[in-house]
Protein backbone atom coordinates (compact mmCIF):
# COMPACT_ATOMS: atom_id res chain seq x y z
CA UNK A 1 0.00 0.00 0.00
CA UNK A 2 1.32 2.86 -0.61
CA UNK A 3 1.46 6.15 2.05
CA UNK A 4 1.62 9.36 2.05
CA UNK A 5 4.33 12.07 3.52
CA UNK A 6 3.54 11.48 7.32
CA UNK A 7 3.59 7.09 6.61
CA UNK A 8 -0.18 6.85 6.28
CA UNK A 9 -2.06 5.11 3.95
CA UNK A 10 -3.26 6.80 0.70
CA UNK A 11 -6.55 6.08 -0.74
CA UNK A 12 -6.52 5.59 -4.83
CA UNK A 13 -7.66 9.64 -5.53
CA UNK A 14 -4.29 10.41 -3.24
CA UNK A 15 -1.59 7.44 -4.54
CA UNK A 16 -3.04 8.84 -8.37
CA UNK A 17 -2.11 12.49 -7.17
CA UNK A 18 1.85 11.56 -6.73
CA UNK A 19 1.80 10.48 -10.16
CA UNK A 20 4.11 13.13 -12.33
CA UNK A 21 1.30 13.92 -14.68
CA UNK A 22 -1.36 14.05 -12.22
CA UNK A 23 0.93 16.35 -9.85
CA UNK A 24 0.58 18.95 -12.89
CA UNK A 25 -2.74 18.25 -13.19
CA UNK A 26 -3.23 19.33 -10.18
CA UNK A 27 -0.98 22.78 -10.13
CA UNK A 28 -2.86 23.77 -13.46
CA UNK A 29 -6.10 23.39 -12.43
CA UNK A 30 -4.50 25.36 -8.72
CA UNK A 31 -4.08 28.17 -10.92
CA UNK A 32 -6.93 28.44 -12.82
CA UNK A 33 -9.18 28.40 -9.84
CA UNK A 34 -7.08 30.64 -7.71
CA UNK A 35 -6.34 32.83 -10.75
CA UNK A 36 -10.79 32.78 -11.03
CA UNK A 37 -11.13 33.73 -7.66
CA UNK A 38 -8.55 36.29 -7.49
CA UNK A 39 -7.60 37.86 -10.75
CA UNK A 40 -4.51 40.23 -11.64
CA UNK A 41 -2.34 40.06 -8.44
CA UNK A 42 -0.05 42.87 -9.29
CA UNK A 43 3.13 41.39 -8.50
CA UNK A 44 5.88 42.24 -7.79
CA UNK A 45 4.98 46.25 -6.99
CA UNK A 46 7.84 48.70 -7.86
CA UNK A 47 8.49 51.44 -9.78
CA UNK A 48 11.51 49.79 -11.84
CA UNK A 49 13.73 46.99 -12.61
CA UNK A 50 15.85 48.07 -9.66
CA UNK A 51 13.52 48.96 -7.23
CA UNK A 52 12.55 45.35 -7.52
CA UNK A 53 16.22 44.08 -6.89
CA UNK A 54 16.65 45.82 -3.90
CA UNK A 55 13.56 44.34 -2.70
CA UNK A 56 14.44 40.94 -3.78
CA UNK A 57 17.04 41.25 -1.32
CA UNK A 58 16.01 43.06 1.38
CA UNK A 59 12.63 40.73 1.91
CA UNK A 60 15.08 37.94 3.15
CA UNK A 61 14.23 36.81 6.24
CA UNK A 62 11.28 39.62 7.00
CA UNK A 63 7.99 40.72 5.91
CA UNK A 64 7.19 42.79 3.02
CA UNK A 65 6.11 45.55 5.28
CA UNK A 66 9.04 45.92 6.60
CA UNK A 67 10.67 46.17 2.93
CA UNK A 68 8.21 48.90 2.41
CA UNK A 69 9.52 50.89 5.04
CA UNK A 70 13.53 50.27 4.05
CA UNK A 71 12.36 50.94 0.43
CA UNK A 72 10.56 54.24 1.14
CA UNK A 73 13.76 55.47 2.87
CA UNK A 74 15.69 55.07 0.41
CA UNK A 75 12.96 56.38 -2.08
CA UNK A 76 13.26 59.67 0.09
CA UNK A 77 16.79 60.21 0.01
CA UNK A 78 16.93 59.64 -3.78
CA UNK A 79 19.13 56.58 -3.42
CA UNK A 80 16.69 53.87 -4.54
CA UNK A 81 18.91 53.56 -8.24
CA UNK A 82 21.87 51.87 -9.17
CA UNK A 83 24.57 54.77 -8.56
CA UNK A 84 22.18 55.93 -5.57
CA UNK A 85 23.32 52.45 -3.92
CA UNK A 86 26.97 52.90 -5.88
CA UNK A 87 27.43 56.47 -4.03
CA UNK A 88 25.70 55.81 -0.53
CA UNK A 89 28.50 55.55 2.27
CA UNK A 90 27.73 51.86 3.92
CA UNK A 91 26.79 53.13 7.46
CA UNK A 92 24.04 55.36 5.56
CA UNK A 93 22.51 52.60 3.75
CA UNK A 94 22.82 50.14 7.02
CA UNK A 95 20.75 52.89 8.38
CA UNK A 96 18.08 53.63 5.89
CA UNK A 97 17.44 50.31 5.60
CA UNK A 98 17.49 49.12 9.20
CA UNK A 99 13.62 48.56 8.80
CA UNK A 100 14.37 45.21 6.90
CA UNK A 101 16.05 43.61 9.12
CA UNK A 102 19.96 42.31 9.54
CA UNK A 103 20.76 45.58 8.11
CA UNK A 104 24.59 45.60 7.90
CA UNK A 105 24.49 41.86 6.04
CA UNK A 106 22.09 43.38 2.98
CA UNK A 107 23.71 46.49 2.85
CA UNK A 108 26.85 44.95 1.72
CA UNK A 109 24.84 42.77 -0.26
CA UNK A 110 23.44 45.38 -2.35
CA UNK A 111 27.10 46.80 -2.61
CA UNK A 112 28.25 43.44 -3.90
CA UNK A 113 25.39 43.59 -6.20
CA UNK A 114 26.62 46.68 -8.02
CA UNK A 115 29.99 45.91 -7.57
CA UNK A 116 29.45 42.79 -9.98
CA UNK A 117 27.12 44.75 -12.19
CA UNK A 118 29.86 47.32 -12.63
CA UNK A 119 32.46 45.20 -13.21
CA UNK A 120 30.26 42.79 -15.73
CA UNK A 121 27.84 45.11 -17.21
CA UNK A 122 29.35 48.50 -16.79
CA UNK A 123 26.16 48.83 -14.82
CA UNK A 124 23.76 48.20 -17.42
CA UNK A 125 20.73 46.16 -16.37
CA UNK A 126 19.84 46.29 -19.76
CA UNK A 127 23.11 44.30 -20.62
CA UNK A 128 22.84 42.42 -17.64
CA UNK A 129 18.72 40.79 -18.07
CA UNK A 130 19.63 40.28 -21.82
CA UNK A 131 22.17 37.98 -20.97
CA UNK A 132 20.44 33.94 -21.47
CA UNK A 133 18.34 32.75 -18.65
CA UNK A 134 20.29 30.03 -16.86
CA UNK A 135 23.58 31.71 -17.71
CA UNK A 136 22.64 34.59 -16.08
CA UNK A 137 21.29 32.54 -12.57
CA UNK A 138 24.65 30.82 -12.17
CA UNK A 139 26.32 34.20 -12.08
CA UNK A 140 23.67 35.89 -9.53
CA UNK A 141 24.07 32.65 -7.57
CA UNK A 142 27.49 32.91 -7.09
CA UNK A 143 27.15 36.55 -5.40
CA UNK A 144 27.39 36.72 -1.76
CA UNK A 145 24.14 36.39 -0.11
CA UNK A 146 21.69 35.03 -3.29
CA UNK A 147 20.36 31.71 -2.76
CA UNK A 148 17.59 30.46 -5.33
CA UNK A 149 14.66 32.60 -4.25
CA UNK A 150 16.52 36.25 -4.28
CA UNK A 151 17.91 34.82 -7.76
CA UNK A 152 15.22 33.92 -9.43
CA UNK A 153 12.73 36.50 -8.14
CA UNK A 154 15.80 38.98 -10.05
CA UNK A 155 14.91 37.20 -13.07
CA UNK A 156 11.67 36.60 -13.43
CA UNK A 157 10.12 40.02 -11.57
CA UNK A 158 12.84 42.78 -12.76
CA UNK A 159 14.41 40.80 -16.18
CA UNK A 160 11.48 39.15 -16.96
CA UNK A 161 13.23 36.14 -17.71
CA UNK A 162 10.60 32.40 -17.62
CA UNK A 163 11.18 31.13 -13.83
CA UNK A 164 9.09 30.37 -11.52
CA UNK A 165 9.86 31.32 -7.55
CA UNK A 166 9.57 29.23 -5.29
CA UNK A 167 9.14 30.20 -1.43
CA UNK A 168 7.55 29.06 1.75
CA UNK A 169 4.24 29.49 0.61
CA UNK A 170 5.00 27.29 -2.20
CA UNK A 171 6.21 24.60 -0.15
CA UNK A 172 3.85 24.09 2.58
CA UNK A 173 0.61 24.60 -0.27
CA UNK A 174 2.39 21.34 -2.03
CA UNK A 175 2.65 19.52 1.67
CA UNK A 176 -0.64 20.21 2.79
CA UNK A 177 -2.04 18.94 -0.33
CA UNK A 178 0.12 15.73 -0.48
CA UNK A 179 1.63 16.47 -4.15
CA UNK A 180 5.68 17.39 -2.72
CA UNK A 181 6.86 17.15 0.82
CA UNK A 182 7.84 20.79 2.45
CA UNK A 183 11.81 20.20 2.38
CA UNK A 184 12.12 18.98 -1.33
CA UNK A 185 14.98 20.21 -3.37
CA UNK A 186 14.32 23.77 -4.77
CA UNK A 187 15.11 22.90 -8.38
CA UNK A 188 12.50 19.85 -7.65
CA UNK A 189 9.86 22.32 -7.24
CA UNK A 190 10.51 24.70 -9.50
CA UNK A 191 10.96 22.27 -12.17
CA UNK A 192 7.02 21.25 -10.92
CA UNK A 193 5.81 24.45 -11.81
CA UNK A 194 7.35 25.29 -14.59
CA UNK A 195 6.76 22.36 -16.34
CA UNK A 196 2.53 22.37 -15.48
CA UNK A 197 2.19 25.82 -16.20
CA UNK A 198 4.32 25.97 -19.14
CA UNK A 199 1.04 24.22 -20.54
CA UNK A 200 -1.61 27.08 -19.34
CA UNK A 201 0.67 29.34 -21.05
CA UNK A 202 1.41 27.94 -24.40
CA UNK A 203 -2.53 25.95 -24.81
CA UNK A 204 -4.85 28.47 -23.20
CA UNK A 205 -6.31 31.86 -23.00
CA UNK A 206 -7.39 32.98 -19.98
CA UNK A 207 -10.39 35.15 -19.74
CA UNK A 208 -9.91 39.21 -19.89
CA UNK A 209 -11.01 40.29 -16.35
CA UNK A 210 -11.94 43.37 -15.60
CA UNK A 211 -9.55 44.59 -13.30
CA UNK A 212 -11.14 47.80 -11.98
CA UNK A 213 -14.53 45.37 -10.49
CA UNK A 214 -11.15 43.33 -8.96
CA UNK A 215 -9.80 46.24 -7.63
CA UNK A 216 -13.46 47.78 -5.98
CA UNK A 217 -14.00 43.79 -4.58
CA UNK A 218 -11.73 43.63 -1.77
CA UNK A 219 -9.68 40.52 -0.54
CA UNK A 220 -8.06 39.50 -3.97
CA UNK A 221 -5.47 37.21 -2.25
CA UNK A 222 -2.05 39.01 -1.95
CA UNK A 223 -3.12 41.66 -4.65
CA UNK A 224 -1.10 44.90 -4.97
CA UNK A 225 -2.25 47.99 -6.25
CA UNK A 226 -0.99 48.14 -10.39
CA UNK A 227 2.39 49.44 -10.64
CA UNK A 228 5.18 50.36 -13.64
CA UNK A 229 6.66 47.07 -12.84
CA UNK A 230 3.63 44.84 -12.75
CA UNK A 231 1.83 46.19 -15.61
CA UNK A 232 4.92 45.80 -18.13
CA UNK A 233 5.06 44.16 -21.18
CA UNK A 234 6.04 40.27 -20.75
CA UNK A 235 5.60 37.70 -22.59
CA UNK A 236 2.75 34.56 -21.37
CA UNK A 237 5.11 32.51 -20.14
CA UNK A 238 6.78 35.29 -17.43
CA UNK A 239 2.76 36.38 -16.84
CA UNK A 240 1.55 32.96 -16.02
CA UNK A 241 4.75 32.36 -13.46
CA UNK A 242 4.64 35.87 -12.14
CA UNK A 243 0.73 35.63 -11.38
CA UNK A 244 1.15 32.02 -10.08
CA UNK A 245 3.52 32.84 -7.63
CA UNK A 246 1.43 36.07 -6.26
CA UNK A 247 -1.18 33.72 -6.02
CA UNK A 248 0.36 31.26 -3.92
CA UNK A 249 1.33 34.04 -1.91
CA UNK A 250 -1.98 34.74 -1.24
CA UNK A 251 -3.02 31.55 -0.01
CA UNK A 252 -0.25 31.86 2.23
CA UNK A 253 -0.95 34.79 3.34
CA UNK A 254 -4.69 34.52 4.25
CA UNK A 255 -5.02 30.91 4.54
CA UNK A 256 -2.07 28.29 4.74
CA UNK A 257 -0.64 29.60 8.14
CA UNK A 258 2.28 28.28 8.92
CA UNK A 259 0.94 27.05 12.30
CA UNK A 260 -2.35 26.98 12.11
CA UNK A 261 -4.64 26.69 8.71
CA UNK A 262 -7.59 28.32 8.16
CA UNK A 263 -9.14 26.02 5.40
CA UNK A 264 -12.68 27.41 5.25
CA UNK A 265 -12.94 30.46 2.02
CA UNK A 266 -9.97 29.02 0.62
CA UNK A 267 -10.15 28.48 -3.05
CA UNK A 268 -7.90 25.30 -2.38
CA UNK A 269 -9.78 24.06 -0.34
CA UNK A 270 -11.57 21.36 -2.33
CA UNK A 271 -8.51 19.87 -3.71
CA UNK A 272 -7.17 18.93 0.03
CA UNK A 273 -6.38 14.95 0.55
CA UNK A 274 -9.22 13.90 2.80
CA UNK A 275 -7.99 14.61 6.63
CA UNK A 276 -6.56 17.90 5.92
CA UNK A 277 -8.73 20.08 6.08
């Protein structure tokens, strides 16, 4: 008999729902009925390629609100572009950014970070995002302080470039519903996702929604308000990924708790293996 991620036994519906096919089954049909639900999500909200950067590395190991504050700081004191962050002393960065959270290590992150766009780009992002996709991920992942997540939310939010994020959210959604345990390998997951949704993007066309009745409704998961960076140009591919990943951050968000799960409303919740929910 085969069992599921905490030795159980699986019934038929669950032992089908490890299967590699059904697993992307099930992560299209996730986004299509979260995507229904929710709509747009807006994400990831900044002004510019940069702006998202800087977030992508100051959102390690905090909430967004507190990237808010760091990123309004620096939005104040004019210093929220790539020779802003070039010219800042470090002890004035560790300080405007103190908000976010083990300060002094992302401050000389971000230095780093323009230190290798300098020297590799003579700090062009232009130059930089139009470099290939996975050439371009080795090199961020080599930098001092950019693991998987920072990398590819670079790519994929502020080059546009097709990969999918994958983050906390991600990982407990695919536990709770029995298709991944929580502590599978990153490239694992993200090879999941992009592999089922590469499918939504390339066979289907998802409905126009009308994004101001979206915007009037309320709770629209972990929706932002539109910004220059959300509403670019990007081709189906980067859209479905981006919007997939807001979405799971929604559910997160609202819903998955790390601790305790609030089931009932969520538009997940029908899919849940029997005794989880």
């Amino acid at each position: 008999m085969r069992r599921g991620f905490d030795g159980g036994p699986l019934d038929l519906c669950q032992g089908l729902s490890l299967s590699s096919t059904s697993k992307h089954n099930d992560i299209r049909q996730y986004y299509r009925e979260l995507y229904a639900a929710w709509g747009p999500q807006h994400w990831w909200p900044a002004e510019s390629r940069f702006e998202v950067i800087v977030g992508a590395y100051l959102t390690q190991n905090t909430a967004w609100t507190n990237v808010e504050r760091a990123l309004a700081n620096l939005r104040s004191a004019g210093l929220l572009s790539v020779e802003g962050i070039r010219q800042v002393r470090l002890p004035r960065l560790e300080r405007l950014i103190r908000s976010s959270g083990y300060f002094r290590q992302k401050a000389r992150r971000l230095k780093t970070f323009i230190a290798f766009l300098d020297k590799e780009y003579k700090g062009s992002l232009d130059k930089l995002f139009s470099r290939p996709t996975a050439e371009l991920r080795e090199e961020l992942l080599e930098l001092n302080g950019v693991g998987p997540e920072t990398a590819d939310s670079i790519l994929l939010y502020a080059g546009n470039h097709p990969v999918f994020v994958v983050d906390a959210y991600t990982r407990r959604v695919l536990e709770r519903h029995n298709i991944l345990p929580a502590n599978s390998d990153y490239e694992e997951i993200r090879k999941l996702f992009e592999d089922a949704l590469s499918d939504v993007a390339h066979q289907e066309k998802e409905k126009a929604v009308n994004e101001r009745q979206r915007l009037e409704s309320g709770f629209r998961g972990a929706s932002h308000p539109p910004s220059a960076m959300s509403t670019a140009t990007r081709t189906a591919l980067v859209q479905v990924y981006n919007e997939m990943h807001g979405l799971i951050v929604g559910v997160g968000k609202h819903y998955c708790g790390k601790s305790q799960p609030k089931c009932d409303g969520c538009p997940l919740q029908p899919f849940l293996p029997r005794g989880n929910g």
